[in-house]
C-alpha atoms as a PDB file:
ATOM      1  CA  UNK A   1      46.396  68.870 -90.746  1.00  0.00           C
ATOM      2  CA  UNK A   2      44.949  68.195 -87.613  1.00  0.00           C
ATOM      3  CA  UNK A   3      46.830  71.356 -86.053  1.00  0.00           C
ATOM      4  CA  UNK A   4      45.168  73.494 -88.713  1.00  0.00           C
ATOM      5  CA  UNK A   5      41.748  72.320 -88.392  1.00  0.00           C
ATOM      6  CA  UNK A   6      42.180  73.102 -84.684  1.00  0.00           C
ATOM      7  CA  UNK A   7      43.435  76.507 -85.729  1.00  0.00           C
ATOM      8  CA  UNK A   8      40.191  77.149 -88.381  1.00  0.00           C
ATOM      9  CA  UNK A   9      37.794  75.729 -85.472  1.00  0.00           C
ATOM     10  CA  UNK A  10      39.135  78.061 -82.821  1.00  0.00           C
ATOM     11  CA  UNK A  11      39.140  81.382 -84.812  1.00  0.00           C
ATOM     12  CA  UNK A  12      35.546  80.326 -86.457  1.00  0.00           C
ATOM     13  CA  UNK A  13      34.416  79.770 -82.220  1.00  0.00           C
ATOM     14  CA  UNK A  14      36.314  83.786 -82.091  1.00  0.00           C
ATOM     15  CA  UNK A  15      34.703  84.910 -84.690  1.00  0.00           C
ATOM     16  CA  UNK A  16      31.196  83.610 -83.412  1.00  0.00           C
ATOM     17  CA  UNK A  17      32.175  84.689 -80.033  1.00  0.00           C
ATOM     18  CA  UNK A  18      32.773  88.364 -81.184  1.00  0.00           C
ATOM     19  CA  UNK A  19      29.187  88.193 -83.120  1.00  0.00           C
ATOM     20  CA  UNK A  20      28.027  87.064 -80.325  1.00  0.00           C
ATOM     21  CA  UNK A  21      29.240  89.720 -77.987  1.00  0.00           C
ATOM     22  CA  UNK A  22      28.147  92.602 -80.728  1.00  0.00           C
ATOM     23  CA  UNK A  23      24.900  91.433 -81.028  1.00  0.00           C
ATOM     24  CA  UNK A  24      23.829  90.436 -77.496  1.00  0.00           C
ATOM     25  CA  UNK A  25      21.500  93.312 -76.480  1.00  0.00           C
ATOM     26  CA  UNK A  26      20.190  93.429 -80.139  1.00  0.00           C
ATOM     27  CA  UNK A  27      19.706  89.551 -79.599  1.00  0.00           C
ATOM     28  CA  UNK A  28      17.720  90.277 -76.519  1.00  0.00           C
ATOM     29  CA  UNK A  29      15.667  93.177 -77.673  1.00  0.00           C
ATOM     30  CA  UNK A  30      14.818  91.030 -80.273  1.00  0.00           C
ATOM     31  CA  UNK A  31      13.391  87.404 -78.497  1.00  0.00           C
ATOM     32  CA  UNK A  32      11.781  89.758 -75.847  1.00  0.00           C
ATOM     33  CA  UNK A  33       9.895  91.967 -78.623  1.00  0.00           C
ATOM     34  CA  UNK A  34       9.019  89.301 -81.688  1.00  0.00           C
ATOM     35  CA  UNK A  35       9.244  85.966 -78.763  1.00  0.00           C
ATOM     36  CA  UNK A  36       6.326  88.015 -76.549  1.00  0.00           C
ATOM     37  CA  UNK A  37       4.830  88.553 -79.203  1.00  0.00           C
ATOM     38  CA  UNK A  38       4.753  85.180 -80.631  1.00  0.00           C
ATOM     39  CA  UNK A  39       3.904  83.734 -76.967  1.00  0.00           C
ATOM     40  CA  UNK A  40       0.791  86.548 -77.143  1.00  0.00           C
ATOM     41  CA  UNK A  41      -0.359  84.735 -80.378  1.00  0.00           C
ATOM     42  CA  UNK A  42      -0.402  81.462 -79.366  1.00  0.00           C
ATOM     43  CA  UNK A  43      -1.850  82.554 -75.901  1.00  0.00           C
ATOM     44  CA  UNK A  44      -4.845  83.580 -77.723  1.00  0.00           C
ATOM     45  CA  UNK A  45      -4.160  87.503 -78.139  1.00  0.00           C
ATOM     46  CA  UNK A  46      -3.952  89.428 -81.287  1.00  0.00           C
ATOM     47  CA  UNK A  47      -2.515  92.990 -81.513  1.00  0.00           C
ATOM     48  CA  UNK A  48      -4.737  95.945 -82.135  1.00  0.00           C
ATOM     49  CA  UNK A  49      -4.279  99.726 -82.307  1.00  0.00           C
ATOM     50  CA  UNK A  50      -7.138 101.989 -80.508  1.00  0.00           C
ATOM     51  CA  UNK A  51      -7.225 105.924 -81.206  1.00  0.00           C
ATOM     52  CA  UNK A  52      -8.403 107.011 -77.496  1.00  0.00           C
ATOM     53  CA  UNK A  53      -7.667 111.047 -77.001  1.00  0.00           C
ATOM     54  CA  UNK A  54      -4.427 111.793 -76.883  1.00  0.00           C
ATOM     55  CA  UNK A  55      -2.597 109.092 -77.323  1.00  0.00           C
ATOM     56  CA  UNK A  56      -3.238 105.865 -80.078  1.00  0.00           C
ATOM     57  CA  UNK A  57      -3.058 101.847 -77.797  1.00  0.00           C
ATOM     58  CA  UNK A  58      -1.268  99.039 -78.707  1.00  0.00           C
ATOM     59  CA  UNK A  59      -3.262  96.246 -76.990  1.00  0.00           C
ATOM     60  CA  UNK A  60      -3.377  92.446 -76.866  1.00  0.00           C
ATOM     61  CA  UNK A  61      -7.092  91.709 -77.368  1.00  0.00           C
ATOM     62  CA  UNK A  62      -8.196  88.176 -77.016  1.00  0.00           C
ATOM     63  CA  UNK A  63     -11.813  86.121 -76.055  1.00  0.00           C
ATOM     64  CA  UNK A  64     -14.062  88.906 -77.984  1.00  0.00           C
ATOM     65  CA  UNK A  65     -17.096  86.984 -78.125  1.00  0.00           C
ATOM     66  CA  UNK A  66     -20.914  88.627 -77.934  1.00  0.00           C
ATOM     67  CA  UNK A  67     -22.378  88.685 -74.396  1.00  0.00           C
ATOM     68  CA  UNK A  68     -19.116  88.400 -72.408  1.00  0.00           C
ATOM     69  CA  UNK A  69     -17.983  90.620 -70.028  1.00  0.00           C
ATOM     70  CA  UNK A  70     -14.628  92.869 -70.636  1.00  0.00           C
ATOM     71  CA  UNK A  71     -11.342  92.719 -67.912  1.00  0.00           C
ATOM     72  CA  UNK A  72      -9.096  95.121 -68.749  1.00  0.00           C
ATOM     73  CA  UNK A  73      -5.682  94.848 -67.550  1.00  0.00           C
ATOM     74  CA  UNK A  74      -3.469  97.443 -66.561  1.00  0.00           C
ATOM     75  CA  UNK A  75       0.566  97.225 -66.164  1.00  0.00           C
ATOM     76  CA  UNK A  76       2.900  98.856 -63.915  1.00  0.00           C
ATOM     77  CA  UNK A  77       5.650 102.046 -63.919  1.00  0.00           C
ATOM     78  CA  UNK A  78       8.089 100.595 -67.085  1.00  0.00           C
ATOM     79  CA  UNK A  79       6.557  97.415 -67.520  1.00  0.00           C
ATOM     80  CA  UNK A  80       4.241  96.959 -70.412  1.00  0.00           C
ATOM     81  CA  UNK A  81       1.404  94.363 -71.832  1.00  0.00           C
ATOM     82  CA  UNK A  82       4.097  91.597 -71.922  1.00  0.00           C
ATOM     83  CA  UNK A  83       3.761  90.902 -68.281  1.00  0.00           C
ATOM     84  CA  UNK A  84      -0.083  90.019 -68.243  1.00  0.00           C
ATOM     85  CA  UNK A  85      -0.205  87.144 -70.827  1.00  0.00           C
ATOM     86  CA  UNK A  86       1.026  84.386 -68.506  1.00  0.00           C
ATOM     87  CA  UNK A  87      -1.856  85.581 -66.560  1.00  0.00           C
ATOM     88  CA  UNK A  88      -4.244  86.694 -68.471  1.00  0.00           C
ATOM     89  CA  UNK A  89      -4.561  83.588 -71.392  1.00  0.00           C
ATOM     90  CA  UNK A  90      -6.740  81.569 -68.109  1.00  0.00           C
ATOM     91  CA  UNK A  91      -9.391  84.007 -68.587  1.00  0.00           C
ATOM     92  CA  UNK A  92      -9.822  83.623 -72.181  1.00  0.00           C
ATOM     93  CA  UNK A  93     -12.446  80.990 -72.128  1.00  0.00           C
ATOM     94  CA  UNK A  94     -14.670  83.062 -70.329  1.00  0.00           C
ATOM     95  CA  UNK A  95     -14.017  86.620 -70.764  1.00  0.00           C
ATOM     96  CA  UNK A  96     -12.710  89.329 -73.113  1.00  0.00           C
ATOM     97  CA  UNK A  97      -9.579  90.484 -72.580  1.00  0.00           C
ATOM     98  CA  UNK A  98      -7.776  94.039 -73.319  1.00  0.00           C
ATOM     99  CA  UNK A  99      -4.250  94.692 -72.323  1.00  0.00           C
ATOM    100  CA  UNK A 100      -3.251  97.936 -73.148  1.00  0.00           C
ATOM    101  CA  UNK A 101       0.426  99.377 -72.944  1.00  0.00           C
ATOM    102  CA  UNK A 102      -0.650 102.838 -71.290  1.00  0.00           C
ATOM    103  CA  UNK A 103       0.659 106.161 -72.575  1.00  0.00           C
ATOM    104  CA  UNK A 104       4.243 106.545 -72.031  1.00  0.00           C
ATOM    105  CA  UNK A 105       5.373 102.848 -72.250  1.00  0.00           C
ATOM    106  CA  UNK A 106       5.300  99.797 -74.384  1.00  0.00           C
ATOM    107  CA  UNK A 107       4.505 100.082 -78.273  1.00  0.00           C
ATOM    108  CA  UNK A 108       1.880 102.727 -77.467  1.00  0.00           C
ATOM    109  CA  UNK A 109       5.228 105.572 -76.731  1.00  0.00           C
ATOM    110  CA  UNK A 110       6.291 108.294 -74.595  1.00  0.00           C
ATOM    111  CA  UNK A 111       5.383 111.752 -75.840  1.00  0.00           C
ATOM    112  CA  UNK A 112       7.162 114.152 -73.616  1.00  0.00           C
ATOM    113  CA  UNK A 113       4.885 117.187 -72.403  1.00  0.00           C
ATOM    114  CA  UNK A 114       1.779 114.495 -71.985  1.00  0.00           C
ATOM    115  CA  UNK A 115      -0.255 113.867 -68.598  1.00  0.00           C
ATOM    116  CA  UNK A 116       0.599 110.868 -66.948  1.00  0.00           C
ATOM    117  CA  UNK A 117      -1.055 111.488 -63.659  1.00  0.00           C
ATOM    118  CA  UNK A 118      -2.823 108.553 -62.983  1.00  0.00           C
ATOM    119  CA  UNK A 119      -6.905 110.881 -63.128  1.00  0.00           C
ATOM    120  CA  UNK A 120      -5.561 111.134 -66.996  1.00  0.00           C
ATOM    121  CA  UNK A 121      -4.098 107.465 -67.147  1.00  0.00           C
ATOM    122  CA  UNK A 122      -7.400 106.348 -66.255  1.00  0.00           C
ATOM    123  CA  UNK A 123      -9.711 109.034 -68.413  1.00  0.00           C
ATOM    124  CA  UNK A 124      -7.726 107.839 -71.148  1.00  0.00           C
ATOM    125  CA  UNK A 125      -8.835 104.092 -70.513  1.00  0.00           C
ATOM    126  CA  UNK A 126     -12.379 105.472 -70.497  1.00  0.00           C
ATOM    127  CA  UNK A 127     -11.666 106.405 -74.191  1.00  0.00           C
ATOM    128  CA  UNK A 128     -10.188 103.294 -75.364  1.00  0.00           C
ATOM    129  CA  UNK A 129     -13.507 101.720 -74.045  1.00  0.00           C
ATOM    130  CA  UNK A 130     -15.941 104.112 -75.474  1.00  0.00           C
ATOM    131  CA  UNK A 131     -13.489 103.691 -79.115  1.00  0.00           C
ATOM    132  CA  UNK A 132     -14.511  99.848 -78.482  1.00  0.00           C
ATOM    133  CA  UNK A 133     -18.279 100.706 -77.485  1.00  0.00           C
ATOM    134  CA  UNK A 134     -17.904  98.785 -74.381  1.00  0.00           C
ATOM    135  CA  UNK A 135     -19.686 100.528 -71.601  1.00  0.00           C
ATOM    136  CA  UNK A 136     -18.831  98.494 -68.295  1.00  0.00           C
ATOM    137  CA  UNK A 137     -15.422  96.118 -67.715  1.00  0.00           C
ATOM    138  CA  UNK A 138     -13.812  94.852 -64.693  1.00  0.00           C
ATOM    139  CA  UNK A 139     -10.191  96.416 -64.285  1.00  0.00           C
ATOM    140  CA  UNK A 140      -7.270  95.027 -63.066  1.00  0.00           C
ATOM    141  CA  UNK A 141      -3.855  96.668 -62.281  1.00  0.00           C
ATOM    142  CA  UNK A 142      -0.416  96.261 -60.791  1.00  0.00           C
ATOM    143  CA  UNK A 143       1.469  98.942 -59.184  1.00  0.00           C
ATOM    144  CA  UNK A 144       1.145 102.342 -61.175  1.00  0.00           C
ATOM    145  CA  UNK A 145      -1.581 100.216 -62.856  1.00  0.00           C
ATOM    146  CA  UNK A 146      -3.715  99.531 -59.901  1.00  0.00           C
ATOM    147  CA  UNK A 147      -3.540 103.151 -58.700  1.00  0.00           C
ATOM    148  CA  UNK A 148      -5.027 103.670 -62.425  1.00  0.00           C
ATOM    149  CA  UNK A 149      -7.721 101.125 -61.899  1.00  0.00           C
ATOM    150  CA  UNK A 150      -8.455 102.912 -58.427  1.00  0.00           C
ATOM    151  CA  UNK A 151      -8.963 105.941 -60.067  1.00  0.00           C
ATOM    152  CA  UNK A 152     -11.010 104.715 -62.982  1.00  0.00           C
ATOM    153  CA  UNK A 153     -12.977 102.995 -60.234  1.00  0.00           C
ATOM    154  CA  UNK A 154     -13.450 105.911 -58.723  1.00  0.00           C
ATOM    155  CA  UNK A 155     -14.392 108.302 -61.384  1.00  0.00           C
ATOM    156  CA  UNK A 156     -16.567 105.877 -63.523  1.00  0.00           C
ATOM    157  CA  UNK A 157     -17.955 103.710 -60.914  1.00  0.00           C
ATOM    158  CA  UNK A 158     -21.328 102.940 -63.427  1.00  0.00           C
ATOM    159  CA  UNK A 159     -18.721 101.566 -65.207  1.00  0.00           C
ATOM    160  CA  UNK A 160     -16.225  99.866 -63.346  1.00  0.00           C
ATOM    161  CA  UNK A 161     -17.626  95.978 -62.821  1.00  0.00           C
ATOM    162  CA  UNK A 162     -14.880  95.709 -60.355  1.00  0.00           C
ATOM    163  CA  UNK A 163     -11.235  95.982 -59.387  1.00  0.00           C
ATOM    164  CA  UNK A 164      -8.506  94.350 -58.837  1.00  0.00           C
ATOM    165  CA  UNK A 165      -5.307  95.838 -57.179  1.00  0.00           C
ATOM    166  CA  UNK A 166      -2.612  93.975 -57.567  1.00  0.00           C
ATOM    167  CA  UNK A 167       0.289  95.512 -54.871  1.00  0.00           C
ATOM    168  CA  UNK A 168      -1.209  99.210 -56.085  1.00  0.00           C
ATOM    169  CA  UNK A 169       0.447 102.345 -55.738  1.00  0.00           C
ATOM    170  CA  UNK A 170      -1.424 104.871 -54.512  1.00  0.00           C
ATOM    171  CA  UNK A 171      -1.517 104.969 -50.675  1.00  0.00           C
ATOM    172  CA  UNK A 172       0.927 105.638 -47.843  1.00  0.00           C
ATOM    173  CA  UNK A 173       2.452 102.477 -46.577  1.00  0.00           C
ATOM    174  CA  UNK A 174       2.682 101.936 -42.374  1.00  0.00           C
ATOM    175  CA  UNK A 175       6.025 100.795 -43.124  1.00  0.00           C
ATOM    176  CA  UNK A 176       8.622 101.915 -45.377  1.00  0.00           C
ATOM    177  CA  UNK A 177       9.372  99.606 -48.251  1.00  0.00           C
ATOM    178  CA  UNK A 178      13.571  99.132 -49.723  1.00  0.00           C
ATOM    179  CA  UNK A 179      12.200 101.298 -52.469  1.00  0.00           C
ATOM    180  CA  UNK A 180      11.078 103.941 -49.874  1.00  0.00           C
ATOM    181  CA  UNK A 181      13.930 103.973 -48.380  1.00  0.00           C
ATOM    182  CA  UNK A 182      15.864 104.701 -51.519  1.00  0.00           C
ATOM    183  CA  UNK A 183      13.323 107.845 -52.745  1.00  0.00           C
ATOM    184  CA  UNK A 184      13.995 109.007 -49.095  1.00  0.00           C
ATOM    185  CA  UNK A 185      17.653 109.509 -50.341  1.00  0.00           C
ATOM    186  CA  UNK A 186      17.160 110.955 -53.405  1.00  0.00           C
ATOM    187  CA  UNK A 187      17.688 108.213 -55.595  1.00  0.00           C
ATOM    188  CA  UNK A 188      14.680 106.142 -57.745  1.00  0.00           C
ATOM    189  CA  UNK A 189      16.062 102.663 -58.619  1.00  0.00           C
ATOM    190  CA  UNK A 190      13.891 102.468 -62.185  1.00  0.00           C
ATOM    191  CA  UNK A 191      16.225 105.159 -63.601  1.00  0.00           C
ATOM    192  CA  UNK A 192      19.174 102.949 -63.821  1.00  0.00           C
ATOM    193  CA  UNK A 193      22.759 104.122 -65.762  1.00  0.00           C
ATOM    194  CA  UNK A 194      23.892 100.721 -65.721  1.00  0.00           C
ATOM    195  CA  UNK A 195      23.548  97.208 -65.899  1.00  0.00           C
ATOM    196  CA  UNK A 196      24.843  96.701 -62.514  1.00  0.00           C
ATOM    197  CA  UNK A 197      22.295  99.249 -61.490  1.00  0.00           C
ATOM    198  CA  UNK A 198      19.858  97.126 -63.912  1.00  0.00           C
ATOM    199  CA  UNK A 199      20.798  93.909 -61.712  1.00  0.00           C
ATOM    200  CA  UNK A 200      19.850  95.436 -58.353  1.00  0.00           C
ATOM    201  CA  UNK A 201      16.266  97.530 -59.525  1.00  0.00           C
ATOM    202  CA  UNK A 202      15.681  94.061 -61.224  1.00  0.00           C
ATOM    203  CA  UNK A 203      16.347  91.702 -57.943  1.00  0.00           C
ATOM    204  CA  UNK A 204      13.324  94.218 -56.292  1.00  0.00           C
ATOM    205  CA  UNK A 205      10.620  93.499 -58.671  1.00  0.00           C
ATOM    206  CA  UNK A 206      10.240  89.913 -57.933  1.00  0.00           C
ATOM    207  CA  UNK A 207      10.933  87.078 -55.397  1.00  0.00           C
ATOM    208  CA  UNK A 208       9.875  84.722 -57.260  1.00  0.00           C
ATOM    209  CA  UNK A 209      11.131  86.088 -61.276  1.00  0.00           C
ATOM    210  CA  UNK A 210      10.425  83.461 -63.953  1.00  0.00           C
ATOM    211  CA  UNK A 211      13.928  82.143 -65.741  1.00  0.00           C
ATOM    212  CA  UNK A 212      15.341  84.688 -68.585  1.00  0.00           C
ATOM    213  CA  UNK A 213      18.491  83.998 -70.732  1.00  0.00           C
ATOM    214  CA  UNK A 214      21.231  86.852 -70.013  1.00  0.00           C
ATOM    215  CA  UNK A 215      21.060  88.295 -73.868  1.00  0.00           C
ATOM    216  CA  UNK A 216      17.376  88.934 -72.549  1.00  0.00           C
ATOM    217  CA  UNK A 217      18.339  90.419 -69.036  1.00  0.00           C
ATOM    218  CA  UNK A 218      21.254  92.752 -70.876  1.00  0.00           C
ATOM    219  CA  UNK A 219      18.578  94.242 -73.651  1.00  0.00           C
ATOM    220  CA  UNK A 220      16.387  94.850 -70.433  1.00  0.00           C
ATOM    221  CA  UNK A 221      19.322  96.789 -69.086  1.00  0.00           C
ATOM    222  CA  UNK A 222      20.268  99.213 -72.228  1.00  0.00           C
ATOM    223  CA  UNK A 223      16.283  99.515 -72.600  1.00  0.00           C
ATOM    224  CA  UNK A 224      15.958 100.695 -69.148  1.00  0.00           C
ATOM    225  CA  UNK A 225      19.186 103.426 -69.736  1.00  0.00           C
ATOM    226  CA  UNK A 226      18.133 104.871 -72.918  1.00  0.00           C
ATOM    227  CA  UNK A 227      14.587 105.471 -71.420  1.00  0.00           C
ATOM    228  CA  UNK A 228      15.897 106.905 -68.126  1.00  0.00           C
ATOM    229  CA  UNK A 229      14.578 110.366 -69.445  1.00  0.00           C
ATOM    230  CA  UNK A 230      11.189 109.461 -70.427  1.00  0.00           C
ATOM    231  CA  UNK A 231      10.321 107.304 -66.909  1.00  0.00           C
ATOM    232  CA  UNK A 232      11.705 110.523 -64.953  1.00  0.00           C
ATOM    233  CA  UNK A 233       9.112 112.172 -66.345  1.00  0.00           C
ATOM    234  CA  UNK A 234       6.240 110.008 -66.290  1.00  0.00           C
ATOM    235  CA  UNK A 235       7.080 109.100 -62.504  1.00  0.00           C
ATOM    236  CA  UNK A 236       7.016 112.744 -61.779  1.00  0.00           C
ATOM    237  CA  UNK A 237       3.473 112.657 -63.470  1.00  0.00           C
ATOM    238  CA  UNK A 238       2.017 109.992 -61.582  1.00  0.00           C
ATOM    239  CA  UNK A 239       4.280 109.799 -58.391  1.00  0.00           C
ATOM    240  CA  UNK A 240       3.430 111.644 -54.813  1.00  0.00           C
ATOM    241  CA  UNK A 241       0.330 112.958 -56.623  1.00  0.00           C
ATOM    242  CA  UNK A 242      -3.735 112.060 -56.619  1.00  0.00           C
ATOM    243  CA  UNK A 243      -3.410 110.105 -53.549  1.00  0.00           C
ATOM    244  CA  UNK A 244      -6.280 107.987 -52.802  1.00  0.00           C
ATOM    245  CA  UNK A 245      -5.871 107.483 -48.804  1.00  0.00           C
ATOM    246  CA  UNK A 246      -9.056 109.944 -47.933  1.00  0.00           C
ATOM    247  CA  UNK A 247     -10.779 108.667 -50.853  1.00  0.00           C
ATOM    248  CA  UNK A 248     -11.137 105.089 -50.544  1.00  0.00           C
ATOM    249  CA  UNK A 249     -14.420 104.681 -49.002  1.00  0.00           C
ATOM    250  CA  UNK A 250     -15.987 106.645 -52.564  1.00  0.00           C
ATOM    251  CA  UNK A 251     -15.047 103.653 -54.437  1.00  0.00           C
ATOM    252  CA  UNK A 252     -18.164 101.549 -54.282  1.00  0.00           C
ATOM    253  CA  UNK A 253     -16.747  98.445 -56.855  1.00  0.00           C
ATOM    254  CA  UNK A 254     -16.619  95.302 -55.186  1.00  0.00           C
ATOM    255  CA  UNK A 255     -12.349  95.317 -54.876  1.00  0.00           C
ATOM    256  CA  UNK A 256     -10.208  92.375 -54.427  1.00  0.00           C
ATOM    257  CA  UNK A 257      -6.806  93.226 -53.344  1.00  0.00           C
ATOM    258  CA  UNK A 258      -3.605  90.992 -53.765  1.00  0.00           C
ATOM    259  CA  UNK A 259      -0.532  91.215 -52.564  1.00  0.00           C
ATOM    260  CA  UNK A 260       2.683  89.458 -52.053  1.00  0.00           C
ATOM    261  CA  UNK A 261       4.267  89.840 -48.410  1.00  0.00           C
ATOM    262  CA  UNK A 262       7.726  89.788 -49.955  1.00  0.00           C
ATOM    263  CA  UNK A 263       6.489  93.463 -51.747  1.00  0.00           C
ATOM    264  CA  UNK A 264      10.547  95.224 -52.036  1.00  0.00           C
ATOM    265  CA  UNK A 265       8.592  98.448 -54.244  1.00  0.00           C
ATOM    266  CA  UNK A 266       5.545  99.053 -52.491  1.00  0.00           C
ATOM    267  CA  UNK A 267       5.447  97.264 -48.750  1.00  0.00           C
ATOM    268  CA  UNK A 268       2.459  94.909 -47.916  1.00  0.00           C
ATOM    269  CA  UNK A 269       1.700  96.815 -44.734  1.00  0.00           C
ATOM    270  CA  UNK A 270      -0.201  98.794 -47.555  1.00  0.00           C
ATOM    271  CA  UNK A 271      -2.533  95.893 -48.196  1.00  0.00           C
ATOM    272  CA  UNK A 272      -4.195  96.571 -44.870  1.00  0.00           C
ATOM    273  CA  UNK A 273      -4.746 100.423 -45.886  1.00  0.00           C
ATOM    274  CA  UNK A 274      -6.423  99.669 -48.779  1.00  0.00           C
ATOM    275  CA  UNK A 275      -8.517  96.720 -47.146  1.00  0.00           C
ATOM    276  CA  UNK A 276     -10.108  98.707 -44.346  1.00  0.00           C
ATOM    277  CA  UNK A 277     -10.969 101.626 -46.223  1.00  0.00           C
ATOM    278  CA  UNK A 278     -12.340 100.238 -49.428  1.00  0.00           C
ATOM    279  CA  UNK A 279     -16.046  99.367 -48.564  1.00  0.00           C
ATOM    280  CA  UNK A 280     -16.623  96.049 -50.498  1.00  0.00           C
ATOM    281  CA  UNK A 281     -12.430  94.893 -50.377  1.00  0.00           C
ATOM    282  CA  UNK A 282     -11.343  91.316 -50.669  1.00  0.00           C
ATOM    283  CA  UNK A 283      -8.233  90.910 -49.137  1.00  0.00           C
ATOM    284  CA  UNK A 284      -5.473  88.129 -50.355  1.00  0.00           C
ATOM    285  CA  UNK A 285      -1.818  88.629 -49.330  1.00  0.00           C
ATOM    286  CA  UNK A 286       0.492  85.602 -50.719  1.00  0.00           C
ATOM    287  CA  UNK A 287       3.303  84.583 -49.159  1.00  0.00           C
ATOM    288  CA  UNK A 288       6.867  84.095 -50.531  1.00  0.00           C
ATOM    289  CA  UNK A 289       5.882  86.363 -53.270  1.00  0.00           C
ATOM    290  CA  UNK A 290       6.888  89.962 -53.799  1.00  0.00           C
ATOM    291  CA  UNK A 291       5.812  92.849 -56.404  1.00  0.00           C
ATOM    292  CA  UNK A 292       4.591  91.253 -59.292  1.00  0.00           C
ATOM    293  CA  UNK A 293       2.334  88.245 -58.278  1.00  0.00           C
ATOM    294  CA  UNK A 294       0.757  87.893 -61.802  1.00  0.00           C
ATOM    295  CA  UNK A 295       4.842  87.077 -63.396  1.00  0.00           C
ATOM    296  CA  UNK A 296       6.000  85.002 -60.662  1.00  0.00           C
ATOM    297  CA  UNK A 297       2.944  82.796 -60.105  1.00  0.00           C
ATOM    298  CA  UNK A 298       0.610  83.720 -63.009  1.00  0.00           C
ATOM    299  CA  UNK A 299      -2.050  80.642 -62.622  1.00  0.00           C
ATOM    300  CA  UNK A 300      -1.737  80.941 -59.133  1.00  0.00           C
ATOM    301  CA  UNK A 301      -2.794  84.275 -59.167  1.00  0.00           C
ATOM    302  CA  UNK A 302      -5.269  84.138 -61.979  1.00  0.00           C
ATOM    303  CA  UNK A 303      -6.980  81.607 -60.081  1.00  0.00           C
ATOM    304  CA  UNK A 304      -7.017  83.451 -57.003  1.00  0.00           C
ATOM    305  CA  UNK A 305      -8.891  86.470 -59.670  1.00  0.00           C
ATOM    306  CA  UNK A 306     -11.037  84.036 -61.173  1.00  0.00           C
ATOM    307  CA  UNK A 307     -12.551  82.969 -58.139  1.00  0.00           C
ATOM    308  CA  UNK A 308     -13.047  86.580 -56.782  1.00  0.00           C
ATOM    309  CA  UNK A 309     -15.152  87.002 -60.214  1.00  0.00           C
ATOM    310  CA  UNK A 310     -17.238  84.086 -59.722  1.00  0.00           C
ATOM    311  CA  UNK A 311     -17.867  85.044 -56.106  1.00  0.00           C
ATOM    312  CA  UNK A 312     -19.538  88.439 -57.914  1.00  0.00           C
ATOM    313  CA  UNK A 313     -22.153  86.193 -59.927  1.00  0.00           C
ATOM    314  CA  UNK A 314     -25.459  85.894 -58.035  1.00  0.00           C
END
């Protein structure tokens, strides 16, 4: 008897084991979707959809109240919204908040044949604003995000409150960062074909990345391969193009930029570019910290924001 219970125990643990193994990515794909979404909520965020020119938003939209000011905030090359609510929910009690998953990523979609320079990226924010009748904000934006908030600074400086690059793309580093070094050779390390691939592109985003279970990691992975297409093409859109090093002392928004010295995408030795030639720049650089200083220390780093917005208050 006791043999046989052994027996039923071990092939119910196969059977789970099996279910387990079938299901993992599908597991993952769904804690990261319905889990962020549920985190959102509770954060204070609610999802909307705004029609903006070509392309329809999803956004997180949370501390709409009358006379506040408006941050929007901008995510990087493959990211999407997700990554700002650790952040953003510490500016809720004083601010509006719009997170927007830009054309090409996120629940808002990639539509092959669109513009995703980042002069479009940023005319396209302009929309969603004027579809919400908001006429100034502060932007924020990391990576591909902050070269979008650059731009919008630039072309709609009536309306840009101020900016906040958060290790931007958008000019030439001093010094070449791993990432460099790989497009030097041909090969870009966000189109991955595998999860070993995954592992390596994933270990450059961060020094410091915040804890996720492995069903999580793996539906990262086959996410990342099936849209290997799509982020070819939008990194040909925005990539090498509408550089901003000649153009930085036409931004007139008071800028603070952040950045963490342990930068593997874009080096920090960039920080320094955008600091001297930005007219009214705010220079941070945090150590121990490397490409995404609003995941891997998000009250940190909202504090650090929050304080360059009060400093803007007369």
């Amino acid at each position: 008897m006791k043999r046989t219970l052994l027996l039923i125990a071990a092939g119910l643990a196969a059977v789970a084991a099996i279910a387990i193994a079938v299901t993992y990515p599908a597991l993952g794909h769904w804690v990261y979707r319905d889990g962020g979404q549920l985190e959102a909520r509770l954060s204070g965020f609610h999802r909307e959809q705004i029609a903006a020119g070509d392309v329809t938003f999803s956004v997180y939209r949370g501390g709409t109240h009358p006379g506040r000011e408006t941050i929007v905030l901008l995510h990087g090359y493959s990211a999407d919204k997700q990554v700002w609510v650790r952040f953003a929910k510490h500016l809720l009690d004083r601010y509006e908040v719009i997170v927007p998953d830009l054309a090409g990523h996120g629940d808002t979609g990639f539509v092959h044949g669109l513009d995703y320079s980042a002069p479009a990226q940023a005319r396209r924010v302009a929309a969603m604003l004027d579809s919400l009748h908001i006429e100034r904000a502060h932007l924020a934006g990391n990576s591909m995000g902050g070269f979008i908030t650059a731009h919008f600074a630039l072309a709609y400086p009536q309306r840009t409150l101020s900016a906040g690059l958060i290790d931007p793309a958008g000019v030439s580093s001093p010094e070449p960062s791993d990432m460099g070094k790989l497009l030097a050779t041909g090969r870009n390390p966000f189109e991955v074909h595998s999860r070993a691939e995954f592992d390596a592109f994933y270990a450059m985003t961060m020094a410091q990345p915040p804890w996720l279970p492995g069903f999580v990691l793996a539906a990262m992975a086959e996410s990342y391969q099936q849209r290997r297409p799509a982020l070819t093409e939008i990194f040909q859109g925005f990539h090498n193009r509408d550089a901003l090093d000649g153009r930085l002392a036409e931004i007139p928004a008071p800028t603070l930029v952040l950045w963490g010295d342990q930068d593997r995408l874009i080096h920090v030795s960039a920080a320094r570019v955008w600091a001297a030639g930005l007219p009214k720049a705010t220079l941070v650089i945090r150590e121990g910290i490397g490409h995404m200083p609003m995941v891997e220390q998000p009250a940190e780093t909202a504090a650090i924001y929050r304080d360059f917005l009060a400093s803007l208050t007369p």
